[in-house]
PDB file of N, CA and C in Angstrom:
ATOM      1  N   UNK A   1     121.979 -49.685 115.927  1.00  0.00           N
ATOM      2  CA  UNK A   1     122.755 -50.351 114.901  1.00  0.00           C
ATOM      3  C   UNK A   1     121.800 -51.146 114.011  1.00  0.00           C
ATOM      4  N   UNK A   2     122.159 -50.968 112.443  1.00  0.00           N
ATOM      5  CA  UNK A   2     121.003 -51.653 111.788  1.00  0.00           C
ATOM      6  C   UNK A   2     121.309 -53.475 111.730  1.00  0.00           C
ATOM      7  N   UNK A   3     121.037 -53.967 111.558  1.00  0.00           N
ATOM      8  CA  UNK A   3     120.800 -55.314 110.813  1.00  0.00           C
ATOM      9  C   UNK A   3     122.652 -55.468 110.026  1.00  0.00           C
ATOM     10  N   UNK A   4     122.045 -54.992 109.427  1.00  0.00           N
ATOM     11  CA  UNK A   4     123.309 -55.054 108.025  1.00  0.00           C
ATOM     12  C   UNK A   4     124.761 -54.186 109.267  1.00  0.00           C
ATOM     13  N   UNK A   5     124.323 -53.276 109.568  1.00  0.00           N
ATOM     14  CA  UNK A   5     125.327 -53.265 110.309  1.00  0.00           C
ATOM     15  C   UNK A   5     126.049 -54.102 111.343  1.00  0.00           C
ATOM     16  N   UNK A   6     124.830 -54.863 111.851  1.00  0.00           N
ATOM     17  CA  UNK A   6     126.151 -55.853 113.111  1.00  0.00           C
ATOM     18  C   UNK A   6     126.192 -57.227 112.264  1.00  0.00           C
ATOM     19  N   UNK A   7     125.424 -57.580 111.088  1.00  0.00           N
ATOM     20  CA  UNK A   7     125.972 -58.522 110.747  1.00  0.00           C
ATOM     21  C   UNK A   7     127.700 -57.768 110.147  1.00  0.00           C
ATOM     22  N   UNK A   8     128.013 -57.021 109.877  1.00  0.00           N
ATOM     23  CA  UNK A   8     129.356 -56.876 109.344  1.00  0.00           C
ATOM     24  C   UNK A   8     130.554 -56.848 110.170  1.00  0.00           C
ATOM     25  N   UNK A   9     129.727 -56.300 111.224  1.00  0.00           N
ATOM     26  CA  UNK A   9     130.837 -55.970 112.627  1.00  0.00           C
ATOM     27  C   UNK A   9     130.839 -57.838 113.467  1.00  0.00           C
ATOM     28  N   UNK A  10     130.143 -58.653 113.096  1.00  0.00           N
ATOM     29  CA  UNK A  10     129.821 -60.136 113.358  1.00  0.00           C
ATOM     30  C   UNK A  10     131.240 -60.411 112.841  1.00  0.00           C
ATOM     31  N   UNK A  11     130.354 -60.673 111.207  1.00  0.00           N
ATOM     32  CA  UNK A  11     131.763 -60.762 110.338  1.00  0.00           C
ATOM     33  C   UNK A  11     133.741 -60.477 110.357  1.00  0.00           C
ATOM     34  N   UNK A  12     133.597 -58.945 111.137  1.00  0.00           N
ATOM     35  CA  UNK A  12     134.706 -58.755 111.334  1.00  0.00           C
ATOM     36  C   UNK A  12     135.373 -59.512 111.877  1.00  0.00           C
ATOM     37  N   UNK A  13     134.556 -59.567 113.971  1.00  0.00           N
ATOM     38  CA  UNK A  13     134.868 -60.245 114.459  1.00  0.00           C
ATOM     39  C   UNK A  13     135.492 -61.744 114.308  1.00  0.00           C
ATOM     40  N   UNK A  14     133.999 -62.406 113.470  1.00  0.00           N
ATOM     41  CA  UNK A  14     134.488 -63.829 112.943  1.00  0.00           C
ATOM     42  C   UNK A  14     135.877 -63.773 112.040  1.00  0.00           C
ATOM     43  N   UNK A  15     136.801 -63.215 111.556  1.00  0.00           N
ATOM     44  CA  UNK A  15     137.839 -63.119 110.344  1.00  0.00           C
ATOM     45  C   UNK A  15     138.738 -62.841 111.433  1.00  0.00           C
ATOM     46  N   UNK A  16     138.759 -62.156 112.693  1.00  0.00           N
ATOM     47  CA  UNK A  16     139.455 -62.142 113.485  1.00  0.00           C
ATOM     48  C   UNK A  16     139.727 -63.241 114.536  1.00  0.00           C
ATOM     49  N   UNK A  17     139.070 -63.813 114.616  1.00  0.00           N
ATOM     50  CA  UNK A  17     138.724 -65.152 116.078  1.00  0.00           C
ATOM     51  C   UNK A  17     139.000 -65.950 114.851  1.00  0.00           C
ATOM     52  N   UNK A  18     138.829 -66.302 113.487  1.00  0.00           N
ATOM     53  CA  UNK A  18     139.160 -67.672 112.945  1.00  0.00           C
ATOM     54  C   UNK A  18     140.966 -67.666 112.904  1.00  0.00           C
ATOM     55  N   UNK A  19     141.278 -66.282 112.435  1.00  0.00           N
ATOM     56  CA  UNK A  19     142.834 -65.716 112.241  1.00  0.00           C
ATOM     57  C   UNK A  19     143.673 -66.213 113.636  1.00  0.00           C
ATOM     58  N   UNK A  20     142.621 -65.520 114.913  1.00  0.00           N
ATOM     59  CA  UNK A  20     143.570 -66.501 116.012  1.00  0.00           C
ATOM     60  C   UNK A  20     143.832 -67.900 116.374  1.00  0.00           C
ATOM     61  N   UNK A  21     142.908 -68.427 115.567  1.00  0.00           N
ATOM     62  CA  UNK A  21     143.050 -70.115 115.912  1.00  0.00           C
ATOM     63  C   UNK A  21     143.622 -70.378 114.292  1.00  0.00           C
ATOM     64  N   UNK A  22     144.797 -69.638 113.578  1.00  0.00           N
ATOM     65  CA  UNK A  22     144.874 -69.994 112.820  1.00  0.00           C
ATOM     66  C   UNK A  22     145.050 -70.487 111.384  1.00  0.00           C
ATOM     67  N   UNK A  23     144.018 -69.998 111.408  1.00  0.00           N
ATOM     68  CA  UNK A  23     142.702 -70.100 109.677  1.00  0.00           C
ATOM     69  C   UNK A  23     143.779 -69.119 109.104  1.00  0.00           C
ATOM     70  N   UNK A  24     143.811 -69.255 107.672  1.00  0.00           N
ATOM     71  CA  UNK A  24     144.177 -68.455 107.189  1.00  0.00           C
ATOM     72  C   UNK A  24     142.727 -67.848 105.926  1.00  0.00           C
ATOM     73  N   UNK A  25     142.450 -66.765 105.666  1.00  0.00           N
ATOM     74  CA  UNK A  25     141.322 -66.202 105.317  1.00  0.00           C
ATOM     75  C   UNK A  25     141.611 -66.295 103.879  1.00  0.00           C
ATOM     76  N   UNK A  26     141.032 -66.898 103.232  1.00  0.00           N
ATOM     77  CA  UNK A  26     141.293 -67.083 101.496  1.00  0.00           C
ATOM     78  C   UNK A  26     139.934 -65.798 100.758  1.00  0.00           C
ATOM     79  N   UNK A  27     139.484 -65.702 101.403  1.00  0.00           N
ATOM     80  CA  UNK A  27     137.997 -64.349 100.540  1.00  0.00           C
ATOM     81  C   UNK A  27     136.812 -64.554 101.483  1.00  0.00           C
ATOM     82  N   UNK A  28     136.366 -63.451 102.098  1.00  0.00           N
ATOM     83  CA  UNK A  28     134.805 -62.907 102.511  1.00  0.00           C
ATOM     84  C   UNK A  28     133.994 -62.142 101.577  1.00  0.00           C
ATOM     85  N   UNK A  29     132.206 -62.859 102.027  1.00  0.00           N
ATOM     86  CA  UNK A  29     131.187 -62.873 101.003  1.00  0.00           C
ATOM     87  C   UNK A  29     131.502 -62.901  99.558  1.00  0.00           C
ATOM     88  N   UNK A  30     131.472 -64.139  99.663  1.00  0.00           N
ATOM     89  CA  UNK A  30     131.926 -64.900  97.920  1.00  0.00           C
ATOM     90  C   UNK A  30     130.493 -65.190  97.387  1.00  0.00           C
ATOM     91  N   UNK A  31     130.231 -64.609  96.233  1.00  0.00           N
ATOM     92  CA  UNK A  31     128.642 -64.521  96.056  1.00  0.00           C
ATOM     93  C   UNK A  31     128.370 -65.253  94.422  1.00  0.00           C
ATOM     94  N   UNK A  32     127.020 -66.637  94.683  1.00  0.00           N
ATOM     95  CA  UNK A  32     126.621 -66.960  93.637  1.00  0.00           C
ATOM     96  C   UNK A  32     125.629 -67.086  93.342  1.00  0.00           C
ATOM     97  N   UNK A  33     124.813 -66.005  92.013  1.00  0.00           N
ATOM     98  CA  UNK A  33     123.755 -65.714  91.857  1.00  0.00           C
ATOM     99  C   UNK A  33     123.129 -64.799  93.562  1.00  0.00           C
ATOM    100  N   UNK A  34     122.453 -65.541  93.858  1.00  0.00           N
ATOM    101  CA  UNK A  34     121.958 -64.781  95.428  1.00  0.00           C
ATOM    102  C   UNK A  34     122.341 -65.519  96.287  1.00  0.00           C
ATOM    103  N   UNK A  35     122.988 -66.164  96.447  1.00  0.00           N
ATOM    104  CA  UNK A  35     123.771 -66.906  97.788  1.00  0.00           C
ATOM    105  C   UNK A  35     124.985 -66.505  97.658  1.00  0.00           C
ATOM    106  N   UNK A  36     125.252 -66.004  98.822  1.00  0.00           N
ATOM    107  CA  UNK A  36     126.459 -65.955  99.704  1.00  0.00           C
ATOM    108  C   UNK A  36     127.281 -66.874 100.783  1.00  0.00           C
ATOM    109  N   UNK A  37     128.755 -66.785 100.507  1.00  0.00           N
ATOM    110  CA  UNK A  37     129.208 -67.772 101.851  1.00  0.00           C
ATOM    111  C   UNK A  37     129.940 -66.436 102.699  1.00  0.00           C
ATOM    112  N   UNK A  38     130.023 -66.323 103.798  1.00  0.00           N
ATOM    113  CA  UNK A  38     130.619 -65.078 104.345  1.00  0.00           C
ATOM    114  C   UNK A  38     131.587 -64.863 104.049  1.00  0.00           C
ATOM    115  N   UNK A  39     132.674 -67.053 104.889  1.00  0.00           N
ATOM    116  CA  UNK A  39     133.868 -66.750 104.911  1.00  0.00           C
ATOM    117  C   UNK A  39     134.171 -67.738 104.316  1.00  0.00           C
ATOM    118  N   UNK A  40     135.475 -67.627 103.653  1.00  0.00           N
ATOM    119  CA  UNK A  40     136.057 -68.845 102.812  1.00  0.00           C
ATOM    120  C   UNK A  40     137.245 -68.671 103.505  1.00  0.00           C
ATOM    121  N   UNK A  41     137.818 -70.056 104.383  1.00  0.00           N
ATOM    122  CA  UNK A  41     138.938 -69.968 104.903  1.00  0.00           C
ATOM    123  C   UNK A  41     139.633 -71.589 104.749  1.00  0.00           C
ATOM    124  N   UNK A  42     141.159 -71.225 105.014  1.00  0.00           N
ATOM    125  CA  UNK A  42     141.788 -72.597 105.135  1.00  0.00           C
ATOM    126  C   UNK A  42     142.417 -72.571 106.611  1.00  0.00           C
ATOM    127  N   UNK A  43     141.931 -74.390 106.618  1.00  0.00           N
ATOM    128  CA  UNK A  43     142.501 -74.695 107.862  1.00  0.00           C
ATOM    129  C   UNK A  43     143.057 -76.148 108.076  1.00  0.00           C
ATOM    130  N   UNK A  44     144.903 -76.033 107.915  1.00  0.00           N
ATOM    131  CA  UNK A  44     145.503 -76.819 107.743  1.00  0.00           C
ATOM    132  C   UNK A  44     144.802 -77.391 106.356  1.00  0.00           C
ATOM    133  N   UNK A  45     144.241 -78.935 106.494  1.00  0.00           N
ATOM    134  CA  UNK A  45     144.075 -79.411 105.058  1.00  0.00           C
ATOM    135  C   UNK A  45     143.327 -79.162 104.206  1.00  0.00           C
ATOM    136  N   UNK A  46     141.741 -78.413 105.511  1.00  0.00           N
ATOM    137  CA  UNK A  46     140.856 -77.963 104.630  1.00  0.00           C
ATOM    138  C   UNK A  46     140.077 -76.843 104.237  1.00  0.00           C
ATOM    139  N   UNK A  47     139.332 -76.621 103.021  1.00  0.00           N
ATOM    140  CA  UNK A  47     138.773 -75.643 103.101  1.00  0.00           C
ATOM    141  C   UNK A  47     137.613 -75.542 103.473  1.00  0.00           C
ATOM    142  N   UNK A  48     136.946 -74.332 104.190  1.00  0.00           N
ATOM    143  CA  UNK A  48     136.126 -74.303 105.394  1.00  0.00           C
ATOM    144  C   UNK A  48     135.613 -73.085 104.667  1.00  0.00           C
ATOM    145  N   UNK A  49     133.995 -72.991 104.835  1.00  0.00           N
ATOM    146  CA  UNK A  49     132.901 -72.396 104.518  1.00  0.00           C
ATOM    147  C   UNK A  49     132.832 -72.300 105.376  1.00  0.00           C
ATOM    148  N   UNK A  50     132.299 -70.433 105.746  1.00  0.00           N
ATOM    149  CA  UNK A  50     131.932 -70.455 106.884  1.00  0.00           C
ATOM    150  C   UNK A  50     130.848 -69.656 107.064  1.00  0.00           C
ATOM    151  N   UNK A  51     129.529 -70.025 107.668  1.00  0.00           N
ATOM    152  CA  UNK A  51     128.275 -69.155 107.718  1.00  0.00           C
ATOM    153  C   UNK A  51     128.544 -67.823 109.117  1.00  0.00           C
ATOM    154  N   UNK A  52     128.017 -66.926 108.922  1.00  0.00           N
ATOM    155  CA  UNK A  52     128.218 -66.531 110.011  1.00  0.00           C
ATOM    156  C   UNK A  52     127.346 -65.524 110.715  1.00  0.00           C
ATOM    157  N   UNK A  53     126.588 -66.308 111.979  1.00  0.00           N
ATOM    158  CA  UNK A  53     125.520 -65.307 112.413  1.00  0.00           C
ATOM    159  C   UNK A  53     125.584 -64.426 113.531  1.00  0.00           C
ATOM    160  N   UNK A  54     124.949 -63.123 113.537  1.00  0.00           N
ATOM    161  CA  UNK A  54     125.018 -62.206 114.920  1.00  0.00           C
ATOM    162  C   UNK A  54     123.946 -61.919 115.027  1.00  0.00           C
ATOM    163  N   UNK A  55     123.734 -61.718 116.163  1.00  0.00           N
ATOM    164  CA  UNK A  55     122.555 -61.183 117.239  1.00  0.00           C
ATOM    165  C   UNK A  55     122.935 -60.497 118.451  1.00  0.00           C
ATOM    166  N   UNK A  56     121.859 -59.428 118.805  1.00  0.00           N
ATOM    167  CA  UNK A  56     122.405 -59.081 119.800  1.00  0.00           C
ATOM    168  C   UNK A  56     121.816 -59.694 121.266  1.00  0.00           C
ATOM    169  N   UNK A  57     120.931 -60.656 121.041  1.00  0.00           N
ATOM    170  CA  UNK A  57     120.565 -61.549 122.425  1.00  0.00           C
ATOM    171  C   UNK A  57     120.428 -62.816 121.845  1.00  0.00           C
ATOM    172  N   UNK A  58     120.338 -63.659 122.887  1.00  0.00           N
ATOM    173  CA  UNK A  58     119.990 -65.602 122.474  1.00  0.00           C
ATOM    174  C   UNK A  58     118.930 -65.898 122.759  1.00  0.00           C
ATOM    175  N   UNK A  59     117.698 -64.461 123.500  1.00  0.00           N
ATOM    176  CA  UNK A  59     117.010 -64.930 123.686  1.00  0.00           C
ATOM    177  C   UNK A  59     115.999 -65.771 123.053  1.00  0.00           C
ATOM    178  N   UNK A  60     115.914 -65.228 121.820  1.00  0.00           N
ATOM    179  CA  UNK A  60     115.110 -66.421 120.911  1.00  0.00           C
ATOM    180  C   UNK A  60     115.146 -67.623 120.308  1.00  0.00           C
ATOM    181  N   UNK A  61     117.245 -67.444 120.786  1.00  0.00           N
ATOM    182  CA  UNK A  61     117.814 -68.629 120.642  1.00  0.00           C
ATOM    183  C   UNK A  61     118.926 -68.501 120.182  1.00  0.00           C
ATOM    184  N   UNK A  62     119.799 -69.391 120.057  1.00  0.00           N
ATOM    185  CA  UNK A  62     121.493 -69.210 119.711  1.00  0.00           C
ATOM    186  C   UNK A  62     121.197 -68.545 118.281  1.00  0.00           C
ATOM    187  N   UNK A  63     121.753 -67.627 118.080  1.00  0.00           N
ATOM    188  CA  UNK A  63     122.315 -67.408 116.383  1.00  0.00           C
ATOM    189  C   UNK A  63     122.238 -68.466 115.643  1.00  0.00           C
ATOM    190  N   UNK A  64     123.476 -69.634 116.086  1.00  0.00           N
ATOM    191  CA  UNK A  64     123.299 -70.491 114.610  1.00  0.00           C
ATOM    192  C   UNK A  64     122.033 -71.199 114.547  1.00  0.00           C
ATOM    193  N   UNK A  65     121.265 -71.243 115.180  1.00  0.00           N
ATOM    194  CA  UNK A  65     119.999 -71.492 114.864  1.00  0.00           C
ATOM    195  C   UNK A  65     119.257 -71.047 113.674  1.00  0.00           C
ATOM    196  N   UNK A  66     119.878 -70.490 113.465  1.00  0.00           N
ATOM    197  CA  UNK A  66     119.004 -69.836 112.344  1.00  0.00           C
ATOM    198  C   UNK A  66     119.277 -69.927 111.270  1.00  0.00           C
ATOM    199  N   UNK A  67     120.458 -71.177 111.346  1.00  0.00           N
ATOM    200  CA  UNK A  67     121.109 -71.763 109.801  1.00  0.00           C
ATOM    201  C   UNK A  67     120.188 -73.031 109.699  1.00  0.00           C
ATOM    202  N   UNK A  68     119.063 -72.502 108.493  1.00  0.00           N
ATOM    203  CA  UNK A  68     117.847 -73.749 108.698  1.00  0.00           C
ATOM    204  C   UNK A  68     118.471 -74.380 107.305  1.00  0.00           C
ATOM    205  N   UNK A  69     118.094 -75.668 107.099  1.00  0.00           N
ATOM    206  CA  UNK A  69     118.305 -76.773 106.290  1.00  0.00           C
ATOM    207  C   UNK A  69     118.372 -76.292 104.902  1.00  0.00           C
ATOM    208  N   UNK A  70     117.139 -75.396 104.594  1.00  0.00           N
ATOM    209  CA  UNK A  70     117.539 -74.426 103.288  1.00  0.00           C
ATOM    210  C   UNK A  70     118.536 -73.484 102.878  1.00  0.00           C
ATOM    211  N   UNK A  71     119.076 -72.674 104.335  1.00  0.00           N
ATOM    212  CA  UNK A  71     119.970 -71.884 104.009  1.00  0.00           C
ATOM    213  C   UNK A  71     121.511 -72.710 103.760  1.00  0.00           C
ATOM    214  N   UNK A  72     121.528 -73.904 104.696  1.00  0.00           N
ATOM    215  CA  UNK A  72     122.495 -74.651 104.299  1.00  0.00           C
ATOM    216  C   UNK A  72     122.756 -75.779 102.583  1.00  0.00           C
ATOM    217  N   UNK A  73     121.471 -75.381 102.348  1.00  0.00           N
ATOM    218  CA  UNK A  73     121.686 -75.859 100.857  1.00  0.00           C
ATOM    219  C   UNK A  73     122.040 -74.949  99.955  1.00  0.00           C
ATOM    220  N   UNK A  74     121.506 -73.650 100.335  1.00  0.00           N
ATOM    221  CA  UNK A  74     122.498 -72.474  99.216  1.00  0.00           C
ATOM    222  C   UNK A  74     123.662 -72.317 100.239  1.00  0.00           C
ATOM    223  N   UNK A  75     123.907 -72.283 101.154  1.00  0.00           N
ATOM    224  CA  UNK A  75     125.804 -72.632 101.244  1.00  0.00           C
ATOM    225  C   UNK A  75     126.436 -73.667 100.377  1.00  0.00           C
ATOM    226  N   UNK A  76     125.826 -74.569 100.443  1.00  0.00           N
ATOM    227  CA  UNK A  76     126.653 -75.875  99.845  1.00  0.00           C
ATOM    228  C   UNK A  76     126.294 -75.713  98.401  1.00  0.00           C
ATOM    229  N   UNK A  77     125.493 -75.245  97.368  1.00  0.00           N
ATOM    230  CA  UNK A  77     125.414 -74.840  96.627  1.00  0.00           C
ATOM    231  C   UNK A  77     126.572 -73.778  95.988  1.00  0.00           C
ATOM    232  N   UNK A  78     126.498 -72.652  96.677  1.00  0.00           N
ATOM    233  CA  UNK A  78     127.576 -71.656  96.475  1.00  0.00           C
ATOM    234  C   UNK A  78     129.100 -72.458  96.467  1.00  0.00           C
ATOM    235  N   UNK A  79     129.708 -73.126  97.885  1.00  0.00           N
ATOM    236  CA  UNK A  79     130.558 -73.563  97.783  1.00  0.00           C
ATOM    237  C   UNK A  79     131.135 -74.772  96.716  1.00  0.00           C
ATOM    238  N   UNK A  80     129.948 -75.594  96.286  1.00  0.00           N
ATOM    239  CA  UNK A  80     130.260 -76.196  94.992  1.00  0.00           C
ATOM    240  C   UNK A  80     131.013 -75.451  93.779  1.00  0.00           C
ATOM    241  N   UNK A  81     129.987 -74.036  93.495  1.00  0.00           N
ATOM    242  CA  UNK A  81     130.205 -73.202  92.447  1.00  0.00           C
ATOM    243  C   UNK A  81     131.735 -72.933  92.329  1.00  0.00           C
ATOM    244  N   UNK A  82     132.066 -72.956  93.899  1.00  0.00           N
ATOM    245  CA  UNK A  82     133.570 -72.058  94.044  1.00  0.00           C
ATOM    246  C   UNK A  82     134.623 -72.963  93.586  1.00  0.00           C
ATOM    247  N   UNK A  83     134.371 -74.180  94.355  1.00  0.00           N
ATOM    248  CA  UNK A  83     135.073 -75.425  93.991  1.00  0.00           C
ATOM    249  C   UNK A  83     135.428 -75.858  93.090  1.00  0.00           C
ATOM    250  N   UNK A  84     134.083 -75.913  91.839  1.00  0.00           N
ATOM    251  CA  UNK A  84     134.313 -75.751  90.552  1.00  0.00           C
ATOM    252  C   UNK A  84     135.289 -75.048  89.641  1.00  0.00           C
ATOM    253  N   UNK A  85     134.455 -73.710  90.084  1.00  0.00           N
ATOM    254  CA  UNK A  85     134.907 -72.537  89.414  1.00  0.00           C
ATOM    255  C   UNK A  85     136.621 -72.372  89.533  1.00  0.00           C
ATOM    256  N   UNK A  86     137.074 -72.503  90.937  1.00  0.00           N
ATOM    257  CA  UNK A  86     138.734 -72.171  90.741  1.00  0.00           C
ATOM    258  C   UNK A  86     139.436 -73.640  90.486  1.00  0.00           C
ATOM    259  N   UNK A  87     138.793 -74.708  90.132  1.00  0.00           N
ATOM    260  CA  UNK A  87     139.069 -75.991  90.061  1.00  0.00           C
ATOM    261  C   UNK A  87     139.762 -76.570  90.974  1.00  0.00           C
ATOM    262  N   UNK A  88     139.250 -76.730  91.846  1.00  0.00           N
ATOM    263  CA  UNK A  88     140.182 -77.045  93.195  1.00  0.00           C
ATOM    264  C   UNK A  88     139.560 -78.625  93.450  1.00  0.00           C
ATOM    265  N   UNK A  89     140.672 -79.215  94.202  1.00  0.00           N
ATOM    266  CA  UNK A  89     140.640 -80.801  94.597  1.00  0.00           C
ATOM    267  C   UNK A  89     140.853 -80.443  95.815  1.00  0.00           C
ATOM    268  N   UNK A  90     139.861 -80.547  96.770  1.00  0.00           N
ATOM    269  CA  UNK A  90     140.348 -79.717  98.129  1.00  0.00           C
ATOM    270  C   UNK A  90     139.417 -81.086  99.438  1.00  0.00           C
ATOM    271  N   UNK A  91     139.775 -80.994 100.536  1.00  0.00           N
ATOM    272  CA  UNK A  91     138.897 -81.322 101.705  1.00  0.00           C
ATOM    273  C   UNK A  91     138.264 -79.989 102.230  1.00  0.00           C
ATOM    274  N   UNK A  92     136.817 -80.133 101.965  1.00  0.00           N
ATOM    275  CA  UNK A  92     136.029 -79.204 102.586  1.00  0.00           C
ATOM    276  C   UNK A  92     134.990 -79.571 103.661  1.00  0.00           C
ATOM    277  N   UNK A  93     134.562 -78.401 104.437  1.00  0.00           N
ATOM    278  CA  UNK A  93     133.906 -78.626 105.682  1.00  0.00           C
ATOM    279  C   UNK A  93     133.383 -77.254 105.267  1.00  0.00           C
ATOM    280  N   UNK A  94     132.186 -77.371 106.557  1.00  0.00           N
ATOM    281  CA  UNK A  94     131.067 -76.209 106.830  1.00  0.00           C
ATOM    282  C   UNK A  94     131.242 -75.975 108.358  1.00  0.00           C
ATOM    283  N   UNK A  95     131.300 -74.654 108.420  1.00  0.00           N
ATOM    284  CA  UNK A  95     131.675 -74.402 110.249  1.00  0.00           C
ATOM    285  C   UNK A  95     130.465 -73.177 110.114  1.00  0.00           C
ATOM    286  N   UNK A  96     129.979 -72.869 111.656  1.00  0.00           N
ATOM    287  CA  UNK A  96     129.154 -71.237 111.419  1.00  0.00           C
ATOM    288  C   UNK A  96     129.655 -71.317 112.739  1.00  0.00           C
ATOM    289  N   UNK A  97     129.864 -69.872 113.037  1.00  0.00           N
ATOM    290  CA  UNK A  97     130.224 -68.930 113.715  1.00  0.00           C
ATOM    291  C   UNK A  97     129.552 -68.090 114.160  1.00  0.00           C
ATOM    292  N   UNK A  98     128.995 -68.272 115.321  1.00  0.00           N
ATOM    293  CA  UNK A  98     127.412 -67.809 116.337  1.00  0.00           C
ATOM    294  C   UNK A  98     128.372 -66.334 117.011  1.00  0.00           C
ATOM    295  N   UNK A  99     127.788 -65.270 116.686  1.00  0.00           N
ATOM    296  CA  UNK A  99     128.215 -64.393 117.724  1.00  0.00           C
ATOM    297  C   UNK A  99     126.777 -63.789 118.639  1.00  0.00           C
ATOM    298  N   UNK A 100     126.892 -63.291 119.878  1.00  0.00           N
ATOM    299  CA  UNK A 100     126.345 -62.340 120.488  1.00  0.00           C
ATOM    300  C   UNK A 100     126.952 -61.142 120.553  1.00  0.00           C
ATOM    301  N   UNK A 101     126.440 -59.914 120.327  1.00  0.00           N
ATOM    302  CA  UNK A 101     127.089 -58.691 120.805  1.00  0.00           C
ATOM    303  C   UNK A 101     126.109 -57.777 121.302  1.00  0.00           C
ATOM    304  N   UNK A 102     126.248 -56.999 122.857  1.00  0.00           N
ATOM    305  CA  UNK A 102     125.769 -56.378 123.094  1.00  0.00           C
ATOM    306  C   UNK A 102     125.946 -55.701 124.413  1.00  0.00           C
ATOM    307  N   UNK A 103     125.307 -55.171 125.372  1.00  0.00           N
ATOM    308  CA  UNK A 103     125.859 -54.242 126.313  1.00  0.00           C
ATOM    309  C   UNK A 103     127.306 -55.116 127.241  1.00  0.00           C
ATOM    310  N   UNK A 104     126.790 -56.478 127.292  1.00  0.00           N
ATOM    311  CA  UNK A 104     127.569 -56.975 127.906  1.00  0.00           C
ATOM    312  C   UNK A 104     128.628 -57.788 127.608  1.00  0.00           C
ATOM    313  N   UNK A 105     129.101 -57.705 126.367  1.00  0.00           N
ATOM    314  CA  UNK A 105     130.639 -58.323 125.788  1.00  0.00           C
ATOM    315  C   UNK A 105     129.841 -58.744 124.428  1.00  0.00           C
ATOM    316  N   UNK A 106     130.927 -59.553 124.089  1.00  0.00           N
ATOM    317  CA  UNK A 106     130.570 -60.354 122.850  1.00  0.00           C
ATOM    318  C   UNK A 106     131.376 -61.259 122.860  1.00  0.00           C
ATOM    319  N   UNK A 107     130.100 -62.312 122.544  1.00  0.00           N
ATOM    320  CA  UNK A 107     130.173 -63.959 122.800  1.00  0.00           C
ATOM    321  C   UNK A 107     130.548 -64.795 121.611  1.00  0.00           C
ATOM    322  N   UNK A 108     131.977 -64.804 121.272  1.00  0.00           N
ATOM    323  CA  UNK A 108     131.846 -66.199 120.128  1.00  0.00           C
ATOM    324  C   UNK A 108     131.684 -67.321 120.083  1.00  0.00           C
ATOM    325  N   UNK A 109     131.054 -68.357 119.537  1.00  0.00           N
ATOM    326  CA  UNK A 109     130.935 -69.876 119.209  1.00  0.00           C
ATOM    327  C   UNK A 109     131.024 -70.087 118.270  1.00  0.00           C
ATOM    328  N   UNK A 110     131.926 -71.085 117.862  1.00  0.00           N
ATOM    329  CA  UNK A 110     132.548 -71.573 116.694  1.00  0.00           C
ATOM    330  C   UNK A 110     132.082 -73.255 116.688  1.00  0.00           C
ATOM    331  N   UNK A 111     131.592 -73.581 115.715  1.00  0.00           N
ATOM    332  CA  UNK A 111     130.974 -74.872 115.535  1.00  0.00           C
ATOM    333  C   UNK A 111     131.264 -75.443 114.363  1.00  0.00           C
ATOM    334  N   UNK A 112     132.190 -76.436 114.647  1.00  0.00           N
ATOM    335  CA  UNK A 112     133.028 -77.422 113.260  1.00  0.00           C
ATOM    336  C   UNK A 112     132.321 -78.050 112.947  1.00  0.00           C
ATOM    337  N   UNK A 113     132.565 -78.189 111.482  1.00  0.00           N
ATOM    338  CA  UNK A 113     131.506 -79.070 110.812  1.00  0.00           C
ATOM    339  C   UNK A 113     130.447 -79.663 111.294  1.00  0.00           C
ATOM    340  N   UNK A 114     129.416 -78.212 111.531  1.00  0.00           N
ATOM    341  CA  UNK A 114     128.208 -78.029 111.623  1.00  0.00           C
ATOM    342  C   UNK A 114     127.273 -78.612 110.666  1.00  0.00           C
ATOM    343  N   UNK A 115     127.307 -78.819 109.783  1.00  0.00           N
ATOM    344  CA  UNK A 115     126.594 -79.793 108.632  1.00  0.00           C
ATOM    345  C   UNK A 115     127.450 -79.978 107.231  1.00  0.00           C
ATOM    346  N   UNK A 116     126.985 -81.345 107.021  1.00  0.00           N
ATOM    347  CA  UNK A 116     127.932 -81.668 105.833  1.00  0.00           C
ATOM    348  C   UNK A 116     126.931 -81.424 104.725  1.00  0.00           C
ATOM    349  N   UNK A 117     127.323 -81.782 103.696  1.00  0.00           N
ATOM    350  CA  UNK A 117     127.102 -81.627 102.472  1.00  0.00           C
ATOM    351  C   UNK A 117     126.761 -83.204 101.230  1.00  0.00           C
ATOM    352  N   UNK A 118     125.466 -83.014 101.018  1.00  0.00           N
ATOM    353  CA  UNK A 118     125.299 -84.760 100.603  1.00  0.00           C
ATOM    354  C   UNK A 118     124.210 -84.499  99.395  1.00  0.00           C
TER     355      UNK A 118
END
């Protein structure tokens, strides 16, 4: 499986596991300039950015690890744009969504407001 491929099958997953707790899915990979947010979802009051990483081991370390301080500034970047752009007065948050997938199941972690925005 390539790269691009299990990040999508990640993705799926994540739109499915946020749907059961819920979320209702407002648009996936919302794209500005070259940043992307995966998932744009609402939950109850707010709207929730959501990064979302897969791997198929932890050995090098959890997935969301790998949401480094830069990549979270073109999230919060992008999600400004959106904010703007549909003119919304909203409560927003940043969540990422760690999956594992591989011979032996697949592991979700969901992590609420994982970093804010300042």
């Amino acid at each position: 499986m390539t790269t691009k491929e299990m990040g999508d099958l990640g993705e799926k997953f994540a739109v499915e596991y946020l749907k059961s707790k819920g979320f209702t899915i407002v648009q996936t990979n919302y794209r500005f300039g070259k940043n992307e947010i995966d998932i744009i979802a609402e939950d109850k009051d707010d709207f929730v950015f959501v990064e979302v990483k897969t791997r198929q081991t932890a050995e090098i370390g959890e997935p969301w690890r790998a949401v480094t301080k830069a990549k979270q500034r073109q999230i919060i970047k992008c999600a400004h744009n959106y904010i703007i752009t549909k003119d919304l007065y909203v409560n927003s948050r940043f969540d990422i969504v760690s999956i594992v997938i591989n011979g032996y199941g697949t592991r979700i972690e969901h992590i609420e407001h994982a970093f804010i925005a300042c």
